[in-house]
PDB file of N, CA and C in Angstrom:
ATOM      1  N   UNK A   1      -2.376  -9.067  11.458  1.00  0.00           N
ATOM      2  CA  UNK A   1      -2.134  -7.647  11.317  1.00  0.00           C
ATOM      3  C   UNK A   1      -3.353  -6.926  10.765  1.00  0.00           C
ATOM      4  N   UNK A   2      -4.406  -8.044  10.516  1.00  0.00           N
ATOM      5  CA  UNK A   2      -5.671  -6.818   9.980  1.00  0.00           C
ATOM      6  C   UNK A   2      -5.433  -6.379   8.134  1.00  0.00           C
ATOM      7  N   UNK A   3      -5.028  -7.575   7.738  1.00  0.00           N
ATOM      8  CA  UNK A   3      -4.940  -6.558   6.327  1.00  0.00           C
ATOM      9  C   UNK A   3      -6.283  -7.132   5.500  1.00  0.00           C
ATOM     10  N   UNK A   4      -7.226  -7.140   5.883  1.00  0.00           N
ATOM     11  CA  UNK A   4      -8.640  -7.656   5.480  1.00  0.00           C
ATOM     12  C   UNK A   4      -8.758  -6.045   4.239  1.00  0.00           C
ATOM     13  N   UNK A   5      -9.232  -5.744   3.181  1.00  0.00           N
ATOM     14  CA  UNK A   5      -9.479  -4.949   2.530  1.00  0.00           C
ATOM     15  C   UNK A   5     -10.773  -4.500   2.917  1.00  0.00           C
ATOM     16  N   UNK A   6     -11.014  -3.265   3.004  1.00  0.00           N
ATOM     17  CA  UNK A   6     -12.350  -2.473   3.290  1.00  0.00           C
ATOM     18  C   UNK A   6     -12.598  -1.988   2.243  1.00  0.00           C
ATOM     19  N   UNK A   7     -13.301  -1.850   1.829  1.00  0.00           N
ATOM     20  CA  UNK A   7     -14.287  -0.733   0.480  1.00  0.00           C
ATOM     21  C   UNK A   7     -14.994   0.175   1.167  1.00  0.00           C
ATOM     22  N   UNK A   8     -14.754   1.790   1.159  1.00  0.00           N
ATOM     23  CA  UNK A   8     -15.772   2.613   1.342  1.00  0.00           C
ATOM     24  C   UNK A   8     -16.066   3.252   0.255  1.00  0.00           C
ATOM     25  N   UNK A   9     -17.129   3.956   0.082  1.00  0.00           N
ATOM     26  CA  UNK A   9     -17.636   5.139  -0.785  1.00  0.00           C
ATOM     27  C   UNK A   9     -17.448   6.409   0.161  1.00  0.00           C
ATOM     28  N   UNK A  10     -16.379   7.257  -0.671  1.00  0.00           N
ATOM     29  CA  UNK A  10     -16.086   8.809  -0.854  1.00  0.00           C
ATOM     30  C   UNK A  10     -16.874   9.731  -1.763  1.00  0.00           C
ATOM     31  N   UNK A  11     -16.506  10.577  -1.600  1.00  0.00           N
ATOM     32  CA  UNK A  11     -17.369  12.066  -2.167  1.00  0.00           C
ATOM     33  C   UNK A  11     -15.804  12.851  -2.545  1.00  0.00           C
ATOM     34  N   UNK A  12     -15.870  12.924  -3.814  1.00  0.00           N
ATOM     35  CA  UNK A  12     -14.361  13.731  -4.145  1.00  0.00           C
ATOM     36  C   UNK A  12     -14.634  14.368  -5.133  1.00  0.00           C
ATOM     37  N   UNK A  13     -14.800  15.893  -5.331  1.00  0.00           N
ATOM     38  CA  UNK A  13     -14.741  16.952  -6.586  1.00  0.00           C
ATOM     39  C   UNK A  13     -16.193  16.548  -6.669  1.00  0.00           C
ATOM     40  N   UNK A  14     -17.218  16.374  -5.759  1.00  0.00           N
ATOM     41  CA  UNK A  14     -18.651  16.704  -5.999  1.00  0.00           C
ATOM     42  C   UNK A  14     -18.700  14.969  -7.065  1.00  0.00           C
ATOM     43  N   UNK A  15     -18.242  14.207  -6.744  1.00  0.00           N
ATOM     44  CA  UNK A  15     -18.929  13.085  -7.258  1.00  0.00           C
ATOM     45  C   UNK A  15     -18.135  11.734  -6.325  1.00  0.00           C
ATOM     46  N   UNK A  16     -19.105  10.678  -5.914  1.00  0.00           N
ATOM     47  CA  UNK A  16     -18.708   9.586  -5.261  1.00  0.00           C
ATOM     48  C   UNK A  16     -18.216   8.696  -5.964  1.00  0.00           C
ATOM     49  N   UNK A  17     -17.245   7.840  -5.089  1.00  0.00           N
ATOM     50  CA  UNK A  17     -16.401   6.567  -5.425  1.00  0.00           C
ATOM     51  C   UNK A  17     -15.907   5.908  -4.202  1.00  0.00           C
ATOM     52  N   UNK A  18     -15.459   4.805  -4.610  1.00  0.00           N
ATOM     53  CA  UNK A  18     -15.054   3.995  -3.876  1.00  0.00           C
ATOM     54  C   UNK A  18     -13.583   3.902  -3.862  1.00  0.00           C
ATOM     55  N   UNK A  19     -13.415   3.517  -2.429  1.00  0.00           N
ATOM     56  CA  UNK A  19     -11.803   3.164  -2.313  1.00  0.00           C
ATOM     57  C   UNK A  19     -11.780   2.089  -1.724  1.00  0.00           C
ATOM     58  N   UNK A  20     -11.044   1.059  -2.060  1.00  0.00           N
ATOM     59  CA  UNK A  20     -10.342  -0.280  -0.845  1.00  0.00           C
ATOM     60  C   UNK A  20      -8.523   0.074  -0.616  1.00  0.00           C
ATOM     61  N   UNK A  21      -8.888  -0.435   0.782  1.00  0.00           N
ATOM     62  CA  UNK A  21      -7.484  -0.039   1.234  1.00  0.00           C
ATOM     63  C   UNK A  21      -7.223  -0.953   2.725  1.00  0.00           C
ATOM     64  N   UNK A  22      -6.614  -1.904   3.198  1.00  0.00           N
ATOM     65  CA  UNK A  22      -6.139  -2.738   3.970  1.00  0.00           C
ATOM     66  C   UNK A  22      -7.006  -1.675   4.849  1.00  0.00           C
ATOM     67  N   UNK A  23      -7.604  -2.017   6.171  1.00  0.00           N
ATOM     68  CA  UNK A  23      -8.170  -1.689   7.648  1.00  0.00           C
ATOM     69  C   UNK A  23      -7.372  -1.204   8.043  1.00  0.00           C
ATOM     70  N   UNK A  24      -5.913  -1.487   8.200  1.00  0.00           N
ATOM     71  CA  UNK A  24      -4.758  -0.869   8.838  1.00  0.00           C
ATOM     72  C   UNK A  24      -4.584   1.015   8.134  1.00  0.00           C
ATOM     73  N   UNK A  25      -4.555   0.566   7.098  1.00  0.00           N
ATOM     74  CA  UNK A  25      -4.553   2.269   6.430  1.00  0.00           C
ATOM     75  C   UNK A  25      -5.563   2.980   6.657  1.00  0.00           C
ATOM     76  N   UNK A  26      -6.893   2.751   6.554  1.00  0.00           N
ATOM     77  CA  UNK A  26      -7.924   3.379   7.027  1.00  0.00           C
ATOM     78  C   UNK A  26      -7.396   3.841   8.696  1.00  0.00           C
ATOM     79  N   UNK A  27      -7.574   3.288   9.149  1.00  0.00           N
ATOM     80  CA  UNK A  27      -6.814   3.381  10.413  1.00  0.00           C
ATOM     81  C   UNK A  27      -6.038   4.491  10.758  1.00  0.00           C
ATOM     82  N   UNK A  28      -4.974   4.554   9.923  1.00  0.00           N
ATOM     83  CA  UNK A  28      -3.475   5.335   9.976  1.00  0.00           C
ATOM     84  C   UNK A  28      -4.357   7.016   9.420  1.00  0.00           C
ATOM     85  N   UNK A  29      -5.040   6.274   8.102  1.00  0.00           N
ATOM     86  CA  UNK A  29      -5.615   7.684   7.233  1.00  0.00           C
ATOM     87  C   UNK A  29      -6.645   8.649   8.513  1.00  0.00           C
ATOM     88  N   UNK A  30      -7.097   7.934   9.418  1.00  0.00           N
ATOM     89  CA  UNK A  30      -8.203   8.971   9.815  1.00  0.00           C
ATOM     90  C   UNK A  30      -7.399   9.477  11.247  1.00  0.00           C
ATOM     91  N   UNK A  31      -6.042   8.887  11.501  1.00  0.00           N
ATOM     92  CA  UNK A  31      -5.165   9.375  12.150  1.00  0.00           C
ATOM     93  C   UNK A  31      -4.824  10.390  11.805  1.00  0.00           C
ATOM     94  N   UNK A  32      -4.144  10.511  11.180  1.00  0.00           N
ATOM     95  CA  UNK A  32      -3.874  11.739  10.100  1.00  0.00           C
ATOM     96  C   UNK A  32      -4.583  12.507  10.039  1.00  0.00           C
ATOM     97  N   UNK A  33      -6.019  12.211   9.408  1.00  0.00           N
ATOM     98  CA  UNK A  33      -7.110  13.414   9.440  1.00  0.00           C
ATOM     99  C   UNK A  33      -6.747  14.194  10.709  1.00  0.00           C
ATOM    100  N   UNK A  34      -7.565  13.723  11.407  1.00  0.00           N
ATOM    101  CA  UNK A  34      -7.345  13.950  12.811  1.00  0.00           C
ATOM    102  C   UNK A  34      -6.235  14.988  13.173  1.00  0.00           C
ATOM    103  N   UNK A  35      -4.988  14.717  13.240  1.00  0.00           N
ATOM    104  CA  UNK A  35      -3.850  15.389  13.373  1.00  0.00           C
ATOM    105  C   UNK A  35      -3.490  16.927  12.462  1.00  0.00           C
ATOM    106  N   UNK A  36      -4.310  16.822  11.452  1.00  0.00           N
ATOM    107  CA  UNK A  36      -4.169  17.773  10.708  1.00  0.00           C
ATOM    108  C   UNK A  36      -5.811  18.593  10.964  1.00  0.00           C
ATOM    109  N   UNK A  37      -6.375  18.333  11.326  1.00  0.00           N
ATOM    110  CA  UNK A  37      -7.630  18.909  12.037  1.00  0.00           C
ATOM    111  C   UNK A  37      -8.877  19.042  10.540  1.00  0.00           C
ATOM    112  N   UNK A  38      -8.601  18.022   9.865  1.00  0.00           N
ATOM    113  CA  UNK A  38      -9.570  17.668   8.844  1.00  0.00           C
ATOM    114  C   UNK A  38     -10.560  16.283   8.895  1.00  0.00           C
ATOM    115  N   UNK A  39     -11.558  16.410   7.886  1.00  0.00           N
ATOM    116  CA  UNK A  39     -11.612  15.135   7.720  1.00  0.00           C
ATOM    117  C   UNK A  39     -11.111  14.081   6.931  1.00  0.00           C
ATOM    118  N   UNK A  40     -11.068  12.991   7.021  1.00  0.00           N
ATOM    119  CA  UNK A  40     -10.998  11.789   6.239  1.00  0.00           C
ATOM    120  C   UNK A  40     -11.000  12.180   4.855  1.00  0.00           C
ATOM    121  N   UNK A  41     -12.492  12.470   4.506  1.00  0.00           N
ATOM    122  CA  UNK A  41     -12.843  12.955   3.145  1.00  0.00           C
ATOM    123  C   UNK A  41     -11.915  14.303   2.234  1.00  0.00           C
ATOM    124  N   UNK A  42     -11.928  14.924   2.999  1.00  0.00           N
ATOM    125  CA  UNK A  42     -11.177  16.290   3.012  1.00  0.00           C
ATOM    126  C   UNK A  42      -9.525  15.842   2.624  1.00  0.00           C
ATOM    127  N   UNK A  43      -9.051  14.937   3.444  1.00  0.00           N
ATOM    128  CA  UNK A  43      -7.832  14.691   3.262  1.00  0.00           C
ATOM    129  C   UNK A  43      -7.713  13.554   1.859  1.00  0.00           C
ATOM    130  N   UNK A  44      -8.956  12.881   1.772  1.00  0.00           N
ATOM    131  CA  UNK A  44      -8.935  12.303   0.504  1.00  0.00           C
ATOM    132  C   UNK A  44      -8.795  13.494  -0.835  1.00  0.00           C
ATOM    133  N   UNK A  45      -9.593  13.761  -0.385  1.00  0.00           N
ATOM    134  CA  UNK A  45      -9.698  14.994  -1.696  1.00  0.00           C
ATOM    135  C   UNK A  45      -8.111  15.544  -1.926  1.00  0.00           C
ATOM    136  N   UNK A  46      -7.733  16.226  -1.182  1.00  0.00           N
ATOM    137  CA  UNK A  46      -6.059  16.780  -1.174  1.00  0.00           C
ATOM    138  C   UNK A  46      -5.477  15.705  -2.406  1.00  0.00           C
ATOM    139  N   UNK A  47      -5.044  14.521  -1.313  1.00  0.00           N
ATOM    140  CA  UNK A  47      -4.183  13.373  -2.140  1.00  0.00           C
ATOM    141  C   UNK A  47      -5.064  12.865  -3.157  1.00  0.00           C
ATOM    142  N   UNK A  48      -6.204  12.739  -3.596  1.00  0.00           N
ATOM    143  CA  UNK A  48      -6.669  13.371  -4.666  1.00  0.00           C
ATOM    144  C   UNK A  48      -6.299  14.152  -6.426  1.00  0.00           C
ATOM    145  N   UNK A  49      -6.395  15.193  -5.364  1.00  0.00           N
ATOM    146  CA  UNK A  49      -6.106  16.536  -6.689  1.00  0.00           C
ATOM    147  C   UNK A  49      -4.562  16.601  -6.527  1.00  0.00           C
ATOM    148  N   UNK A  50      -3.787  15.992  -6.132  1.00  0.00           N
ATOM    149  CA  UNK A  50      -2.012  16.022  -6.336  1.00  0.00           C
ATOM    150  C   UNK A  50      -1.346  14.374  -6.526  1.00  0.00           C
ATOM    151  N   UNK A  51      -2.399  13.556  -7.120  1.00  0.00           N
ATOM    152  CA  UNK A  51      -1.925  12.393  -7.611  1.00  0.00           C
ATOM    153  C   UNK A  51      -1.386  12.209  -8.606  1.00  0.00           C
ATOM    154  N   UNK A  52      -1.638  12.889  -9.652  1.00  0.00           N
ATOM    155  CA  UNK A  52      -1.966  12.565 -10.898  1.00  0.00           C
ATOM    156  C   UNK A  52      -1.847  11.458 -11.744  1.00  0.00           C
ATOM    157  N   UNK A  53      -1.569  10.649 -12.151  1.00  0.00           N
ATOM    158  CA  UNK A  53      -1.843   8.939 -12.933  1.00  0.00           C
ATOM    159  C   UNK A  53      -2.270   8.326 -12.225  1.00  0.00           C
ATOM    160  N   UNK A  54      -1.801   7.966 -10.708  1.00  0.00           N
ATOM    161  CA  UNK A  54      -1.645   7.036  -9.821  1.00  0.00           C
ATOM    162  C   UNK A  54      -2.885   6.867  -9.498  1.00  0.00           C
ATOM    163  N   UNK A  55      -3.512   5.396  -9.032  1.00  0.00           N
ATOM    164  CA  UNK A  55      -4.105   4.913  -8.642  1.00  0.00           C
ATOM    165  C   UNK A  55      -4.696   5.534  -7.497  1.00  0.00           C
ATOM    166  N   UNK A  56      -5.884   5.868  -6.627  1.00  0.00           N
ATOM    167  CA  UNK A  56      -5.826   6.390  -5.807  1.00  0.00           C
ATOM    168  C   UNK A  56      -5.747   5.641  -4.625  1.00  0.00           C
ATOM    169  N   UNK A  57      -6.390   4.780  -4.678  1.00  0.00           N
ATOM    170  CA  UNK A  57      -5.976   3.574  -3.605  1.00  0.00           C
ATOM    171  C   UNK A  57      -4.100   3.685  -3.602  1.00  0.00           C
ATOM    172  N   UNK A  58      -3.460   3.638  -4.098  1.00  0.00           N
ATOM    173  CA  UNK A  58      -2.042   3.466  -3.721  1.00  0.00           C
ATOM    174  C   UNK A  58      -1.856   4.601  -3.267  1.00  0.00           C
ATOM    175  N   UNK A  59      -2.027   5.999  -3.924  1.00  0.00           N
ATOM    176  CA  UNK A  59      -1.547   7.541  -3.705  1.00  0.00           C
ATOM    177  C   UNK A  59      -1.825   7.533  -2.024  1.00  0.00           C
ATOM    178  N   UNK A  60      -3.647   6.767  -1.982  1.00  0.00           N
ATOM    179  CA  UNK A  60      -3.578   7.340  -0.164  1.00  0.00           C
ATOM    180  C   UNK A  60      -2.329   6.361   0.451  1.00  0.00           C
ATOM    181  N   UNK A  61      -2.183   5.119   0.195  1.00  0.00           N
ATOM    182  CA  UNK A  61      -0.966   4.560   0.757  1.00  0.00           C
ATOM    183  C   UNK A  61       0.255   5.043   0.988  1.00  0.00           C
ATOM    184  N   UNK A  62       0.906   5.391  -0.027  1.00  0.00           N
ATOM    185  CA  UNK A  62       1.668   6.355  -0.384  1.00  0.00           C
ATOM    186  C   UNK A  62       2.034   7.712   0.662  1.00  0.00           C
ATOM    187  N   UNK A  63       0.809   8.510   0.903  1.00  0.00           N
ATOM    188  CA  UNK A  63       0.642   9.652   1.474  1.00  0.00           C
ATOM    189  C   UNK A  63       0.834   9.299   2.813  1.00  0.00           C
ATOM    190  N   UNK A  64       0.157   7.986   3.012  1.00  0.00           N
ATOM    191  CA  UNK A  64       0.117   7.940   5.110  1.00  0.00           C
ATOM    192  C   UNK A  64       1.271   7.247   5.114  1.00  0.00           C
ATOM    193  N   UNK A  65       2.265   6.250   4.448  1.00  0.00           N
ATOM    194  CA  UNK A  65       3.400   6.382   5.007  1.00  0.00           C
ATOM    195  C   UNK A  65       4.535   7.246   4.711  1.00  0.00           C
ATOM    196  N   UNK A  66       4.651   8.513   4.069  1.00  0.00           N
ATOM    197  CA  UNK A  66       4.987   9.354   3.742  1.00  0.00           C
ATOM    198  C   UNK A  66       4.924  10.104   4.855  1.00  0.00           C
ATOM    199  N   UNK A  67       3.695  10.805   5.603  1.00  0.00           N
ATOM    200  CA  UNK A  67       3.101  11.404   6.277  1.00  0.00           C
ATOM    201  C   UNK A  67       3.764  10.694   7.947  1.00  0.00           C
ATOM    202  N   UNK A  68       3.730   9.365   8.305  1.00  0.00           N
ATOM    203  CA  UNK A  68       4.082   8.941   8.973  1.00  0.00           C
ATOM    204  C   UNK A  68       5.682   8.733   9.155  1.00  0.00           C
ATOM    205  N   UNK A  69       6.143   8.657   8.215  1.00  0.00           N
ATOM    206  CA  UNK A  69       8.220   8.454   7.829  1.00  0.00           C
ATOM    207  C   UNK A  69       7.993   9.758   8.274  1.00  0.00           C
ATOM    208  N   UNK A  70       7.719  11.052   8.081  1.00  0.00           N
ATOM    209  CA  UNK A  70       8.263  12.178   8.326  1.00  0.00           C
ATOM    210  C   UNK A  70       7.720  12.848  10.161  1.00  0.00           C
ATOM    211  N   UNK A  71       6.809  11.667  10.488  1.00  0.00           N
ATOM    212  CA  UNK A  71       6.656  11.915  12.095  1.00  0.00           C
ATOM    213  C   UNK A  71       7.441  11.295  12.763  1.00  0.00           C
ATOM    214  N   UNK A  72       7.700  10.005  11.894  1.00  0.00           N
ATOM    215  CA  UNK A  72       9.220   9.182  12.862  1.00  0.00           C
ATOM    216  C   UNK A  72      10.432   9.961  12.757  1.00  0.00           C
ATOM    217  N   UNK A  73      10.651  10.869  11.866  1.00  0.00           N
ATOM    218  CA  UNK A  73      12.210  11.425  11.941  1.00  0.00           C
ATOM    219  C   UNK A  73      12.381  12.122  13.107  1.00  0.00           C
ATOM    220  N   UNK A  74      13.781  12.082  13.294  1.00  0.00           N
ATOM    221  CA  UNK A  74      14.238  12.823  14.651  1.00  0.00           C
ATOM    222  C   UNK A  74      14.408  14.008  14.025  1.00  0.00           C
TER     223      UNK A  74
END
């Protein structure tokens, strides 16, 4: 299924970091971008600044199957 962990470096609130997140989510996440007519980064930032405690690696998890449960509903 691809769940190999990726590490990229982001740019969020004018300073870089890193995220790891299974290949599959990266995947799903720049789907999303996409669909919402942003970028990647851009959509990081969002889930981001409306996390608050949470890890951000989980929050983006969180967000794309969130984001995705509410494209499967009828």
């Amino acid at each position: 299924m691809g769940g190999d962990i990726v590490k990229r470096s982001v740019m969020i609130a004018g300073h870089r970091t890193s995220v790891s997140l299974e290949a599959p989510f990266w995947e799903a996440l720049r789907a999303l971008a996409a669909s919402e007519g942003r970028s990647v980064q851009a959509l990081i930032g969002a889930i981001d600044a409306a996390r608050g405690d949470s890890n951000l690696s989980s929050a983006i998890r969180v967000h794309v199957l969130a984001a995705f449960r509410t494209q499967a509903s009828p």
